[in-house]
Protein backbone atom coordinates (compact mmCIF):
# COMPACT_ATOMS: atom_id res chain seq x y z
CA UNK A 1 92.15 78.19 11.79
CA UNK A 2 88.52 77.84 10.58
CA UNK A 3 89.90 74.98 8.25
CA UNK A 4 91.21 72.77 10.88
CA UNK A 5 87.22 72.19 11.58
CA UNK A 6 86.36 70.98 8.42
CA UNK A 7 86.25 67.10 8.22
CA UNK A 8 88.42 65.86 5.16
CA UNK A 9 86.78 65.03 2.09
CA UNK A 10 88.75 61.84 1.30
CA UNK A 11 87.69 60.27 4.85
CA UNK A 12 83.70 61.07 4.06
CA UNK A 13 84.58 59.77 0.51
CA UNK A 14 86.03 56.26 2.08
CA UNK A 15 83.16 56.00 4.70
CA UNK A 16 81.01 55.55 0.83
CA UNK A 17 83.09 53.66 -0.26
CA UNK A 18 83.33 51.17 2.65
CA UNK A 19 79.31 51.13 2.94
CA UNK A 20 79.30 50.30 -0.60
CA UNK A 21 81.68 47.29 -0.38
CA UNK A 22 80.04 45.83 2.52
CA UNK A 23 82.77 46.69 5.66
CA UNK A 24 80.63 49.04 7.28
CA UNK A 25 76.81 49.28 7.40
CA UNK A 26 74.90 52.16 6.85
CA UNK A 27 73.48 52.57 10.15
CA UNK A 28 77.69 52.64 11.49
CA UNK A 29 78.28 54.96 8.69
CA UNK A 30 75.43 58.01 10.04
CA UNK A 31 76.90 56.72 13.43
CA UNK A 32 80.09 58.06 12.85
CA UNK A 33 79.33 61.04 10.69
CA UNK A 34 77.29 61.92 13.69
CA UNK A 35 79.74 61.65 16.09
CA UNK A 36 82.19 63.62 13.76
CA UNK A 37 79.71 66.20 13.40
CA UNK A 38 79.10 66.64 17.12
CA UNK A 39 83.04 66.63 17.83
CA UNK A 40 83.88 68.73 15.23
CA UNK A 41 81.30 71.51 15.96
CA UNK A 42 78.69 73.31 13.68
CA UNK A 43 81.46 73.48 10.77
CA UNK A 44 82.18 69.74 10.41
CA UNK A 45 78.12 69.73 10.86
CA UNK A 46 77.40 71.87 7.75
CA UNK A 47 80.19 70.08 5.99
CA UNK A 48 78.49 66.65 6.77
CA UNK A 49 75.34 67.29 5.33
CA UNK A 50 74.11 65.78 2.08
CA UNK A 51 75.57 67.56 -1.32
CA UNK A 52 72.92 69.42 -3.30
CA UNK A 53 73.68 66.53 -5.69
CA UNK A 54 72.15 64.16 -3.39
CA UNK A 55 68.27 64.67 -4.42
CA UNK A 56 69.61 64.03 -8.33
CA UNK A 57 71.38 61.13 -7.29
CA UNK A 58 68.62 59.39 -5.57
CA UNK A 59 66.40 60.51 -8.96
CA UNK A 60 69.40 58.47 -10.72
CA UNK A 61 69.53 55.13 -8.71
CA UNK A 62 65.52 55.03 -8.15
CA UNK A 63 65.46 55.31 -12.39
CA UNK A 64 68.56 53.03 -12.87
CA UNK A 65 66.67 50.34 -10.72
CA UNK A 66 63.31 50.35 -12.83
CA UNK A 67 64.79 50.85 -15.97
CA UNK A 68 67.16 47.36 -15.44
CA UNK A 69 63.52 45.65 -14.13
CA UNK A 70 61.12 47.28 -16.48
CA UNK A 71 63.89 45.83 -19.27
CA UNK A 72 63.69 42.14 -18.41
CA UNK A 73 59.97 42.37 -18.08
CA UNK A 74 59.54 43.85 -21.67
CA UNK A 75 62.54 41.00 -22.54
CA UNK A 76 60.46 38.71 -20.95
CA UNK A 77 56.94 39.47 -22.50
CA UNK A 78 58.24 40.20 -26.27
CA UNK A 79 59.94 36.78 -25.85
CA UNK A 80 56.62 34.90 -24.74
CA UNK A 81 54.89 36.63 -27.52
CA UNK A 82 57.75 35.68 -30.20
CA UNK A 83 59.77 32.60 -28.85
CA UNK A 84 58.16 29.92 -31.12
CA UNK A 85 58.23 31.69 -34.31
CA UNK A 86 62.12 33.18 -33.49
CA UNK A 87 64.54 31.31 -34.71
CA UNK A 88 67.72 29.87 -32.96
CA UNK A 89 69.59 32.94 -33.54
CA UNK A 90 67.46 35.72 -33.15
CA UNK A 91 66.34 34.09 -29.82
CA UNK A 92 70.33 33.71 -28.39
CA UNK A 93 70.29 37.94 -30.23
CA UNK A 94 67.50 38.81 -28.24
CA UNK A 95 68.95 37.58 -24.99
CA UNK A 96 72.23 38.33 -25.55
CA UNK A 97 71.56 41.82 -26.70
CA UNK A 98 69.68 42.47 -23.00
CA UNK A 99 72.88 41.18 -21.41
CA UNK A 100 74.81 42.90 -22.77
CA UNK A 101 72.73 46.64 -22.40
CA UNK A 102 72.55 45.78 -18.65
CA UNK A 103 76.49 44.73 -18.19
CA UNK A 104 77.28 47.74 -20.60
CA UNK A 105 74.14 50.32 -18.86
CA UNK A 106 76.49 49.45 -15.58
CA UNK A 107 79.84 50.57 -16.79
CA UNK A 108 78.37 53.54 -18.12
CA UNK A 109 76.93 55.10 -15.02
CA UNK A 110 78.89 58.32 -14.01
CA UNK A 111 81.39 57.47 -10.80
CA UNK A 112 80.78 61.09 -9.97
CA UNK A 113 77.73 59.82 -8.16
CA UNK A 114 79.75 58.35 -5.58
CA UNK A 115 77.96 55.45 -3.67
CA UNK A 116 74.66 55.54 -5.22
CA UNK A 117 77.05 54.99 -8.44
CA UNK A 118 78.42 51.57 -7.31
CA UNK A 119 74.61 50.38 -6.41
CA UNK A 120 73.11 51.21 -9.56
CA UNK A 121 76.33 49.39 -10.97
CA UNK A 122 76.02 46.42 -8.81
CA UNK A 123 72.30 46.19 -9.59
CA UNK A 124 72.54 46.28 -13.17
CA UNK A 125 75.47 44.02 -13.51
CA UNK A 126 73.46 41.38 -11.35
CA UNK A 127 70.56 41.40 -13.50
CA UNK A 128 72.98 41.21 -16.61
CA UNK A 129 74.27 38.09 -15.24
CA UNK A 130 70.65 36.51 -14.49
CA UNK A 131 70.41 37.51 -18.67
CA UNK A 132 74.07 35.88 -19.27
CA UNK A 133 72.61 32.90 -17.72
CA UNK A 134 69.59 33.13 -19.51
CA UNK A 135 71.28 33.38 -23.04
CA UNK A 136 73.68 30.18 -22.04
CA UNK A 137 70.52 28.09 -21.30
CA UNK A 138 69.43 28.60 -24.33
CA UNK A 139 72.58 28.06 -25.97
CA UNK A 140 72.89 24.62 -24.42
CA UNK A 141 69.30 23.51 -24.98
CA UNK A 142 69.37 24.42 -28.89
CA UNK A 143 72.70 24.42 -29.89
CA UNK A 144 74.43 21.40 -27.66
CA UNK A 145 71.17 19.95 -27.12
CA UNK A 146 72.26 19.49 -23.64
CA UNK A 147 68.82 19.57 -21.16
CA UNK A 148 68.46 18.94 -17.41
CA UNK A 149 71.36 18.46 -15.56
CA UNK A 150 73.58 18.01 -18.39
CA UNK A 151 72.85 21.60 -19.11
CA UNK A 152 74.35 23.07 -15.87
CA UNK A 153 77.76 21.91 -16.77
CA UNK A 154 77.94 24.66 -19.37
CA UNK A 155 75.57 27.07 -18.34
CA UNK A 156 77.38 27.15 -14.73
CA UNK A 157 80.58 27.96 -15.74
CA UNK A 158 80.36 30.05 -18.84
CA UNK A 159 78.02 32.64 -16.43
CA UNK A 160 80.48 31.98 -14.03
CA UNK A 161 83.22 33.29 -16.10
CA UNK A 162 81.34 36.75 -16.45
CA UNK A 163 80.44 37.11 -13.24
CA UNK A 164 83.54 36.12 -11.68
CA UNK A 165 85.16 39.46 -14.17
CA UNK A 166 82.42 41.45 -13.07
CA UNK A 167 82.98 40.90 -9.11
CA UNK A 168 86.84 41.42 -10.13
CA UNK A 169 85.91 45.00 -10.97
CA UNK A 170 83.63 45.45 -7.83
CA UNK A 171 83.95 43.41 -5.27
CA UNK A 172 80.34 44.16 -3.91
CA UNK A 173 78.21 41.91 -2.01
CA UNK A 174 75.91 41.72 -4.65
CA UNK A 175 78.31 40.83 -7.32
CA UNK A 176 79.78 38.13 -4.77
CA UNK A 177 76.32 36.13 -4.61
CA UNK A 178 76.16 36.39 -8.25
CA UNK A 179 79.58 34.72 -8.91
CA UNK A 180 78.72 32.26 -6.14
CA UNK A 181 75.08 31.19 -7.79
CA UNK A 182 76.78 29.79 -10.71
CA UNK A 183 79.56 28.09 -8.99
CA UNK A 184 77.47 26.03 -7.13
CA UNK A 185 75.11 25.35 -10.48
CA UNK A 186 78.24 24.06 -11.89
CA UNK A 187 79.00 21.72 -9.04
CA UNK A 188 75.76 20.66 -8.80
CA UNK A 189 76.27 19.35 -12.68
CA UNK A 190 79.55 18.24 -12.63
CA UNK A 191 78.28 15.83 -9.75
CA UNK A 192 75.54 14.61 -11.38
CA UNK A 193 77.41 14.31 -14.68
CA UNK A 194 80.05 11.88 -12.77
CA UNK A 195 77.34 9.90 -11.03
CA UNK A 196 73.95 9.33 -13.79
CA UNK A 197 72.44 12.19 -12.34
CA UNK A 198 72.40 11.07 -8.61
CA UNK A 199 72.09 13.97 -6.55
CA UNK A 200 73.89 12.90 -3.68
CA UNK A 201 77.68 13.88 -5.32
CA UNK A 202 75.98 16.92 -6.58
CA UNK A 203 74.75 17.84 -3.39
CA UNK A 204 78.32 16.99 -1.84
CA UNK A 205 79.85 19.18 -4.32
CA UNK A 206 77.48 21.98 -4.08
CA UNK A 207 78.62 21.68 -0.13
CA UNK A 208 82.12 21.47 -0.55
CA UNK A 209 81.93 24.84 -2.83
CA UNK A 210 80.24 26.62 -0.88
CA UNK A 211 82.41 25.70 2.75
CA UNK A 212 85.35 26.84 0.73
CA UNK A 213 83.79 30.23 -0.26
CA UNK A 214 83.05 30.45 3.23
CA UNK A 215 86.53 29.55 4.19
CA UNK A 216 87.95 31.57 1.78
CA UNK A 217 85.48 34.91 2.96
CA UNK A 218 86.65 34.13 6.41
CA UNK A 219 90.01 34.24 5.76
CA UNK A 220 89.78 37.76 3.66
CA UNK A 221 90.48 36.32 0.31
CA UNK A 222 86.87 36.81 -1.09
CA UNK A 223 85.70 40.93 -0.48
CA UNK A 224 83.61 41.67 1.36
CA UNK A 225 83.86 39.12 4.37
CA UNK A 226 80.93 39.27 6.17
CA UNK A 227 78.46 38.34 3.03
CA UNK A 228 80.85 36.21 1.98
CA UNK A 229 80.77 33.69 5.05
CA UNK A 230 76.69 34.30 5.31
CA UNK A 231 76.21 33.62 1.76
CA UNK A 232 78.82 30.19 2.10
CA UNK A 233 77.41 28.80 4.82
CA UNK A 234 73.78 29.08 3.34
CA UNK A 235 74.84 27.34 0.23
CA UNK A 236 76.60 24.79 2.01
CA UNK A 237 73.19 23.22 4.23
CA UNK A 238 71.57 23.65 1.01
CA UNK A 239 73.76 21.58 -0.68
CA UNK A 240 74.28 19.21 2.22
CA UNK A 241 70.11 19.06 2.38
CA UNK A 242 70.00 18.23 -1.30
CA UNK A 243 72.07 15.10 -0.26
CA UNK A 244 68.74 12.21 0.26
CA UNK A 245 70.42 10.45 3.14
CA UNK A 246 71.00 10.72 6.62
CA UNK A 247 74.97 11.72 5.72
CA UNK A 248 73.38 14.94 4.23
CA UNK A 249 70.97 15.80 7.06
CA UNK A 250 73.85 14.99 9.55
CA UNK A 251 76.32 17.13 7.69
CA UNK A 252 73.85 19.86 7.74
CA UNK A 253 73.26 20.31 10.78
CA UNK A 254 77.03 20.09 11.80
CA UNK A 255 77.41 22.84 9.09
CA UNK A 256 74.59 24.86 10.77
CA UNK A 257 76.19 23.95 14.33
CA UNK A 258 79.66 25.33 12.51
CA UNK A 259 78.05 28.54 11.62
CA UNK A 260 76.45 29.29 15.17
CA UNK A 261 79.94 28.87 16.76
CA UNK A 262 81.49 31.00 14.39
CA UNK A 263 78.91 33.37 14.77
CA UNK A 264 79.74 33.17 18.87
CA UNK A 265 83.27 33.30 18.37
CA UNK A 266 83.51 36.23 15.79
CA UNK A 267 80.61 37.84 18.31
CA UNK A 268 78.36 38.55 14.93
CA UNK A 269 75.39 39.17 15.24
CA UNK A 270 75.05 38.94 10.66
CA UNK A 271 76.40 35.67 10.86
CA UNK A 272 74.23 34.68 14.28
CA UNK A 273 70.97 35.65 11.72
CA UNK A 274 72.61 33.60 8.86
CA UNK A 275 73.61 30.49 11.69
CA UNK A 276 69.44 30.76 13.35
CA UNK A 277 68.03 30.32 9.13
CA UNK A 278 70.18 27.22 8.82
CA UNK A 279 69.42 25.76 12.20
CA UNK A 280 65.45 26.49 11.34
CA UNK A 281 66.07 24.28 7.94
CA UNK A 282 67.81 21.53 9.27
CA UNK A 283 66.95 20.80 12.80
CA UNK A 284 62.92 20.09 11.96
CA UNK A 285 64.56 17.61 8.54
CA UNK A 286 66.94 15.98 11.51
CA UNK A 287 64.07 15.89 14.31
CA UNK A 288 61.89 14.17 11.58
CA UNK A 289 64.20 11.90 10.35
CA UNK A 290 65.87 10.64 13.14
CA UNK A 291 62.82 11.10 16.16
CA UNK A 292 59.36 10.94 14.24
CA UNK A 293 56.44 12.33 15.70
CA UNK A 294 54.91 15.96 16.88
CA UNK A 295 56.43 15.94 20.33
CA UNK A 296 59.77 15.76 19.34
CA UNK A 297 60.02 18.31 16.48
CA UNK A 298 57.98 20.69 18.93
CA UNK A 299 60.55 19.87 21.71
CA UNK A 300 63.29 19.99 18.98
CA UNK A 301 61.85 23.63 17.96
CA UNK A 302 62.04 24.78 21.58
CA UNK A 303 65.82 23.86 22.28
CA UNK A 304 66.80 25.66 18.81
CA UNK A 305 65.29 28.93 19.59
CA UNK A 306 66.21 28.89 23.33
CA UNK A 307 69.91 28.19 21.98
CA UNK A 308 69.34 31.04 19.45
CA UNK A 309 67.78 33.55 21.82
CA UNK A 310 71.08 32.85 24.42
CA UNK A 311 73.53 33.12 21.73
CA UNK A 312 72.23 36.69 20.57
CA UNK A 313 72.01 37.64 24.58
CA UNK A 314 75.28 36.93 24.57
CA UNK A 315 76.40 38.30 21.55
CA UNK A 316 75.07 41.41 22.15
CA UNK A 317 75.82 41.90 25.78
CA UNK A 318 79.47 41.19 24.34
CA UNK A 319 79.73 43.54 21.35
CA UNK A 320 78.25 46.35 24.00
CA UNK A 321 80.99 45.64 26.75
CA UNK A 322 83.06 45.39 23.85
CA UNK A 323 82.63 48.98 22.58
CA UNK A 324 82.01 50.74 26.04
C-alpha cells in the first residue's frame, strides 16, 4: 500500500522535460510538485525532493557555462593577438576548430543529468553557432571576397543550415532564436542583393520571416510556442522599423497592435511583455514622424502605457478567474 504514495518517476521526469522545452515554467513546475507533495502526503514529499545528484549537477552546468564563455574569450584574444600574421587557413582552423568543440562539448554532456543536461546542451550549441557564424564571415570576406551586405547571403544561410539541425535535435527555446537570427540575416541580404542594397526590401523581408515564424509558432509547427511567437513578433517590428518610410513605421505599429491583441486573446501575459517592448519602439518613431513635437510623444507615451497597464489588469484578472 505504501507504494501507491509514491509519485511516479516518469511524470517528475516529464515535468523536466517540459521546463526544459519551454511548455511549462519553472515557477508552474515547483507549483505543481508542491501541490503533489501536499496531496500525496510526507511520502510523495520525501520522494519530491532534489536527488543527491542535484548539488553535482548544478557543479556541472555552472562549469559547462564558463568553460563555453571562458573559450570564446581565449578564441577571441589569441585571435586579436595572431589574426594579421595567420593566414587564410589557419584563421577559418582556428574558428572552425572552436565551433566545432562547442557543437561537439554539447553532444557529449551525459543525459543522465536530466534537465540541467539539456541547458548546458542548449548553451553550448548556441555559442557554437555564434562560432559557425563567425567562421562563415570569414569565409566570405577572404575566400568569396563577398563584404557588407553581400556577405549575409552566405553567411545567413550556411549558419542557418547548422542551426536549423541543431534545433531539430532540441527543440529548445534557445536553439529556436538561434535558427531564427540567421534566417532573418539571410533575408535581410537576399533583399538588399535584389534591390542595390536598399534596405527597404530587406527590411520587408526580414518582416515577412519573422510574421511567418510567428505564424508558424502559433500554430504549433515551430516547438516551443510561446518563444516562438515572442521571438517572431520582435523580429518582425524590427524588420518593419528597418524599412526608412512611413510604410515601415505604419506596418510596425500594426504588427505591435497585432501582438497586443494576440496577447489579449490568448490571455498571455509572455506575449503581453513581448506586445508592451514593441509598442515602446514604435509608437515614440510613429508619434515623431507623423505628430512632431514634445506634447504629442508625451501624450502618445501616456495612452501606450495606460493601454498596457489595462491589458495586463485584464489579463490577469482573467487567467485568475480562469484557474479558480
Amino acid at each position: 500500500m505504501g507504494s501507491a504514495h509514491q509519485p511516479s518517476p516518469s511524470a517528475l521526469d516529464a515535468l523536466d522535460e517540459w521546463v526544459a522545452s519551454g511548455l511549462l515554467t519553472p515557477e508552474q513546475s515547483r507549483a505543481i510538485r508542491e501541490h503533489e507533495a501536499a496531496r500525496r502526503g510526507p511520502h510523495a514529499a520525501v520522494a519530491l525532493q532534489p536527488s543527491p545528484e542535484a548539488g553535482p549537477s548544478l557543479v556541472v552546468e555552472a562549469l559547462g557555462y564558463l568553460g563555453g564563455v571562458v573559450m570564446l574569450i581565449g578564441a577571441g584574444i589569441l585571435t586579436g593577438m595572431l589574426w594579421p600574421d595567420l593566414s587564410v587557413p589557419l584563421r577559418l582552423a582556428l574558428i572552425g576548430a572552436a565551433a566545432l568543440a562547442l557543437i561537439g562539448a554539447g553532444f557529449a554532456v551525459p543525459e543522465r543529468l536530466g534537465e540541467v543536461a539539456g541547458r548546458v546542451r542548449s548553451v553550448l550549441w548556441a555559442l557554437g553557432v555564434g562560432a559557425t557564424a563567425g567562421f562563415f564571415s570569414v569565409f566570405s570576406t577572404e575566400v568569396l571576397d563577398r563584404y557588407d551586405e553581400h556577405a549575409l547571403v552566405v553567411i545567413g544561410p550556411l549558419t542557418a543550415v547548422v542551426a536549423g539541425a541543431l534545433w531539430w535535435l532540441r527543440r529548445t527555446w534557445l536553439q529556436q532564436l538561434a535558427l531564427l537570427a540567421p534566417l532573418l540575416v539571410s533575408a535581410m541580404g537576399v533583399g538588399m542583393e535584389l534591390t542595390s542594397t536598399d534596405s527597404s526590401w530587406g527590411g520587408a523581408l526580414v518582416w515577412a520571416t519573422a510574421a511567418c515564424w510567428a505564424a508558424l509558432s502559433w500554430a504549433g509547427r515551430l516547438e516551443p510556442r510561446v518563444p516562438g511567437v515572442a521571438f517572431g513578433a520582435l523580429g518582425a517590428v524590427l524588420g518593419a522599423l528597418a524599412m526608412p518610410s512611413d510604410v515601415g513605421i505604419a506596418l510596425a505599429l500594426a504588427t505591435a497592435v497585432a501582438a497586443v491583441g494576440l496577447a489579449l486573446w490568448e490571455r498571455s501575459l509572455p506575449w503581453l511583455g513581448v506586445a508592451a517592448i514593441t509598442l515602446l519602439w514604435t509608437m515614440p518613431r510613429a508619434a515623431d514622424a507623423w505628430f512632431p513635437g514634445r506634447l504629442s510623444a508625451a501624450l502618445t507615451l501616456l495612452a501606450t502605457g495606460a493601454t498596457l497597464v489595462g491589458a495586463a489588469v485584464w489579463v490577469a484578472r482573467h487567467q485568475g478567474a480562469k484557474r479558480s
